[in-house]
C-alpha atoms as a PDB file:
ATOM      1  CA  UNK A   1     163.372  66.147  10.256  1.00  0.00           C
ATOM      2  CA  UNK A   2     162.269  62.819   9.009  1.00  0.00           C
ATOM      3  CA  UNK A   3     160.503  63.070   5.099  1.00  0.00           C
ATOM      4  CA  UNK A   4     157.717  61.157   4.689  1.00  0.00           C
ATOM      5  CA  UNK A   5     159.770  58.493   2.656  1.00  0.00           C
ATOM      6  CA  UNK A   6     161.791  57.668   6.259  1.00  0.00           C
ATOM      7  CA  UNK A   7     164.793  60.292   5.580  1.00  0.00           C
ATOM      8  CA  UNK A   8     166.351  62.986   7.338  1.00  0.00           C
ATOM      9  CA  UNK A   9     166.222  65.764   5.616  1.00  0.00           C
ATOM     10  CA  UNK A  10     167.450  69.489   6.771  1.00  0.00           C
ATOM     11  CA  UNK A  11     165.106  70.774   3.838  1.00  0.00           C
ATOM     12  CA  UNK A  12     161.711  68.982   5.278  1.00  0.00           C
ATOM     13  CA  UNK A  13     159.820  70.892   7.629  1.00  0.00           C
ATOM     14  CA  UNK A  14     156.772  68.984   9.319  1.00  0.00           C
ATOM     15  CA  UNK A  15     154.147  71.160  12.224  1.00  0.00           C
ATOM     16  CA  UNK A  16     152.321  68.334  13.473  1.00  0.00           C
ATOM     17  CA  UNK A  17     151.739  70.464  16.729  1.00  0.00           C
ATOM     18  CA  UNK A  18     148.305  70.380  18.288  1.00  0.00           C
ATOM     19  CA  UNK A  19     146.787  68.336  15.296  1.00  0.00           C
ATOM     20  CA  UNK A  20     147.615  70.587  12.778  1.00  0.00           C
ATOM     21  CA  UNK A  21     149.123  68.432   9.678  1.00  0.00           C
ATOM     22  CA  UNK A  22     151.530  71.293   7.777  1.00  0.00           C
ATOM     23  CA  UNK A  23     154.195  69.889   5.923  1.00  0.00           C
ATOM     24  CA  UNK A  24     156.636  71.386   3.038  1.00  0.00           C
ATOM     25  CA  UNK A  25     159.586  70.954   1.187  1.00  0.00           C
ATOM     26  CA  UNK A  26     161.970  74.227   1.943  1.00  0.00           C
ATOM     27  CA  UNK A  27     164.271  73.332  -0.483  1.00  0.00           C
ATOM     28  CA  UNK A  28     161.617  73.454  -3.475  1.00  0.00           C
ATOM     29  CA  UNK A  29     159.750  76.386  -2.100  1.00  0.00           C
ATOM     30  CA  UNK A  30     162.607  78.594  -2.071  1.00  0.00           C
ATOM     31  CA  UNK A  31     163.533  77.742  -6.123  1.00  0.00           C
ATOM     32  CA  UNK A  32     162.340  80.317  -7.988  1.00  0.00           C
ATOM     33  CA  UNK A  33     159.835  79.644  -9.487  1.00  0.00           C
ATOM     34  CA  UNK A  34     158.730  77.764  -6.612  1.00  0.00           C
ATOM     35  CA  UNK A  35     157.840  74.139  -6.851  1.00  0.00           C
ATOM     36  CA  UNK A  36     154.512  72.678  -6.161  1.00  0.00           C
ATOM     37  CA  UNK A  37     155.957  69.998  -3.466  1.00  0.00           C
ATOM     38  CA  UNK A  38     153.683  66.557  -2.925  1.00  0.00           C
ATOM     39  CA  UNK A  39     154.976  64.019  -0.571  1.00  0.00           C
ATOM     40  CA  UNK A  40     155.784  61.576  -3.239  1.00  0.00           C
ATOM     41  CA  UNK A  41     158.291  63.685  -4.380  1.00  0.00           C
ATOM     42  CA  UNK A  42     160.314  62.749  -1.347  1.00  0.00           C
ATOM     43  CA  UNK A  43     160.424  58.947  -2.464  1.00  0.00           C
ATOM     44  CA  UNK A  44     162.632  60.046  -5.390  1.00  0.00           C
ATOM     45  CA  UNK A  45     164.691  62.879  -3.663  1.00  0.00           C
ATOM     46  CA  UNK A  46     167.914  62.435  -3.869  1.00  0.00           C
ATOM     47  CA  UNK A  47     169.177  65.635  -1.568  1.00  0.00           C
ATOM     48  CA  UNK A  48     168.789  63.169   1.664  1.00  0.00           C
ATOM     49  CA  UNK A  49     171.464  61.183   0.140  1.00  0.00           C
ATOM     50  CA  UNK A  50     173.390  64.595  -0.830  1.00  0.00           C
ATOM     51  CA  UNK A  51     173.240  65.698   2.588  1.00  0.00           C
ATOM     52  CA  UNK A  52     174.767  62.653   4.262  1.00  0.00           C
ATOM     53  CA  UNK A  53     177.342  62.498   1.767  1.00  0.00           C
ATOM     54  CA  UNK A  54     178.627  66.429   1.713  1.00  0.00           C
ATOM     55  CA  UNK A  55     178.494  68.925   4.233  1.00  0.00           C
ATOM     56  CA  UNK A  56     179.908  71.676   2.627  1.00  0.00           C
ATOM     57  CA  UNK A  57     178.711  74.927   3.666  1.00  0.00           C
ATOM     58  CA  UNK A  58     179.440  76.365   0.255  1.00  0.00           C
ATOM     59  CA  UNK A  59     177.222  73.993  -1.864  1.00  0.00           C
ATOM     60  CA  UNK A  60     174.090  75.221  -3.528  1.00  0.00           C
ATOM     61  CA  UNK A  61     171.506  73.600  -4.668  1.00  0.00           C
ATOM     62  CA  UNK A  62     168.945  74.030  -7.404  1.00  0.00           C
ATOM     63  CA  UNK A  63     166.018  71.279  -7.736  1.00  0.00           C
ATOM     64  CA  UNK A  64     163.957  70.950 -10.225  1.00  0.00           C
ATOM     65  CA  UNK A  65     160.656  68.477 -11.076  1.00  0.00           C
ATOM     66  CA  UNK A  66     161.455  66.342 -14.024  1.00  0.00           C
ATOM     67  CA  UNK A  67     159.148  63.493 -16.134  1.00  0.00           C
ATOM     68  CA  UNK A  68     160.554  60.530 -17.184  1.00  0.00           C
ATOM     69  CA  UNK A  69     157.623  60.532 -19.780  1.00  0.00           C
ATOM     70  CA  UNK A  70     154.988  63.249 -20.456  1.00  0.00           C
ATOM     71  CA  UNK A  71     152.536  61.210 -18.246  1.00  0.00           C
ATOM     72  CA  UNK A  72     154.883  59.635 -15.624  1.00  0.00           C
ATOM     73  CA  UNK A  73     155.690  60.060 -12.710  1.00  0.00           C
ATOM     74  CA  UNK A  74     157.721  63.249 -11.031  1.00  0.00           C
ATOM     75  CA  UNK A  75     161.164  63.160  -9.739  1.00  0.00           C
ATOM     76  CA  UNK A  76     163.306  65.743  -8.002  1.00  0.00           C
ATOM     77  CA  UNK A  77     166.319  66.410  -9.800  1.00  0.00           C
ATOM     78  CA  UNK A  78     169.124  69.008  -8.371  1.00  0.00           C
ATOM     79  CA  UNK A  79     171.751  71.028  -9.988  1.00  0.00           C
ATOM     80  CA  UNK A  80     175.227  72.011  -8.446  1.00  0.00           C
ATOM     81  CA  UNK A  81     176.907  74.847  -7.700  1.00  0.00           C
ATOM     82  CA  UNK A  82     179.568  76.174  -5.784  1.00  0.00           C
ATOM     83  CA  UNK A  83     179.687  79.746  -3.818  1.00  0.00           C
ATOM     84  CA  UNK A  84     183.358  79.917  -3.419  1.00  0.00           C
ATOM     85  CA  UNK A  85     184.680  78.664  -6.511  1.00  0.00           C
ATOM     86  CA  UNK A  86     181.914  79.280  -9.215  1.00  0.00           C
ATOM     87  CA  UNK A  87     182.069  76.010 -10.399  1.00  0.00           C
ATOM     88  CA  UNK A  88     179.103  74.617 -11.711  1.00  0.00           C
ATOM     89  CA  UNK A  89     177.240  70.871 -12.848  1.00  0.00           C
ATOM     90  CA  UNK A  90     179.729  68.733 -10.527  1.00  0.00           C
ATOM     91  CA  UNK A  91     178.604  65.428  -8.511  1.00  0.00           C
ATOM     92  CA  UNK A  92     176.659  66.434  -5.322  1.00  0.00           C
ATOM     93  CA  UNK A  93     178.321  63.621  -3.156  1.00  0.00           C
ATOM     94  CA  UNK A  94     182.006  64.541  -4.005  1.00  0.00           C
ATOM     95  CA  UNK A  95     181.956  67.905  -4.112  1.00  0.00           C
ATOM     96  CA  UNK A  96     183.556  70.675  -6.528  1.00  0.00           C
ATOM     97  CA  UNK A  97     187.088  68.971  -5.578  1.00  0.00           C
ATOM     98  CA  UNK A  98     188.816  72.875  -4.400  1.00  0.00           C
ATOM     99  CA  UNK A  99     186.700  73.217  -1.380  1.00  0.00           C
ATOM    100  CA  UNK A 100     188.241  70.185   0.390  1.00  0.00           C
ATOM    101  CA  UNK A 101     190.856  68.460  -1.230  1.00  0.00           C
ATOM    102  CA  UNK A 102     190.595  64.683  -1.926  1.00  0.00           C
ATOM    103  CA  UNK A 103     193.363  62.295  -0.567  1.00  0.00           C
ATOM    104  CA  UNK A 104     195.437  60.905  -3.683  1.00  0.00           C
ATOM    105  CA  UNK A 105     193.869  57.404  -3.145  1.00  0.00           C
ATOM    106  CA  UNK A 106     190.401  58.873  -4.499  1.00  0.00           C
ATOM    107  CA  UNK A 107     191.914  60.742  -6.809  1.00  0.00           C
ATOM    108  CA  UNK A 108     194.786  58.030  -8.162  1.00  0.00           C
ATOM    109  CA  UNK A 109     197.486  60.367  -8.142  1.00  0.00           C
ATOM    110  CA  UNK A 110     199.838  57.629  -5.807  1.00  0.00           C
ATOM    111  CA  UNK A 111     202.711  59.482  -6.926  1.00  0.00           C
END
């Protein structure tokens, strides 16, 4: 479902349905503790991005609400992990590398 910041986002859910106006962020309302979502969070998500990038069924992820300054704005931020492998802290958009191999020329093994 499109985010309010123009996104699609498997995590947004939106009930617009009859004039109701119910809107929520799954993905931060399932963290525990759960996340006090605002749309403007969705401007600096980046799991929109994460989701176009890798589909693996086996990646977790673990947002959290971080300040760039005590009075500044919010930003999601999201944490890896892996189901299968237990790996941990890897980047969201390549993967943990043992789920699906990389062909050499990402890797530059040409050998």
């Amino acid at each position: 479902m499109q985010t309010p910041a123009g996104k699609e986002c498997r995590y947004f859910y939106g009930d617009y349905f009859r004039g109701r106006s119910i809107e929520e962020c799954r993905l931060l309302s399932s963290s525990i503790p759960p996340v006090y979502w605002k749309a403007e969070l969705c401007f600096s998500c980046p799991v929109p991005e994460i989701g176009l990038a890798n589909a693996c069924p086996n990646l977790i992820l673990e947002p959290r609400i971080e300040r760039t300054f005590p009075l500044g704005r919010r930003r999601v931020k999201v944490n890896t992990n892996c189901s299968k492998t237990g790996y941990k802290k890897f980047d969201p958009e390549v993967g943990c590398g043992d789920c699906h191999i990389l062909p050499p020329i990402f890797t530059g093994d040409n050998t």
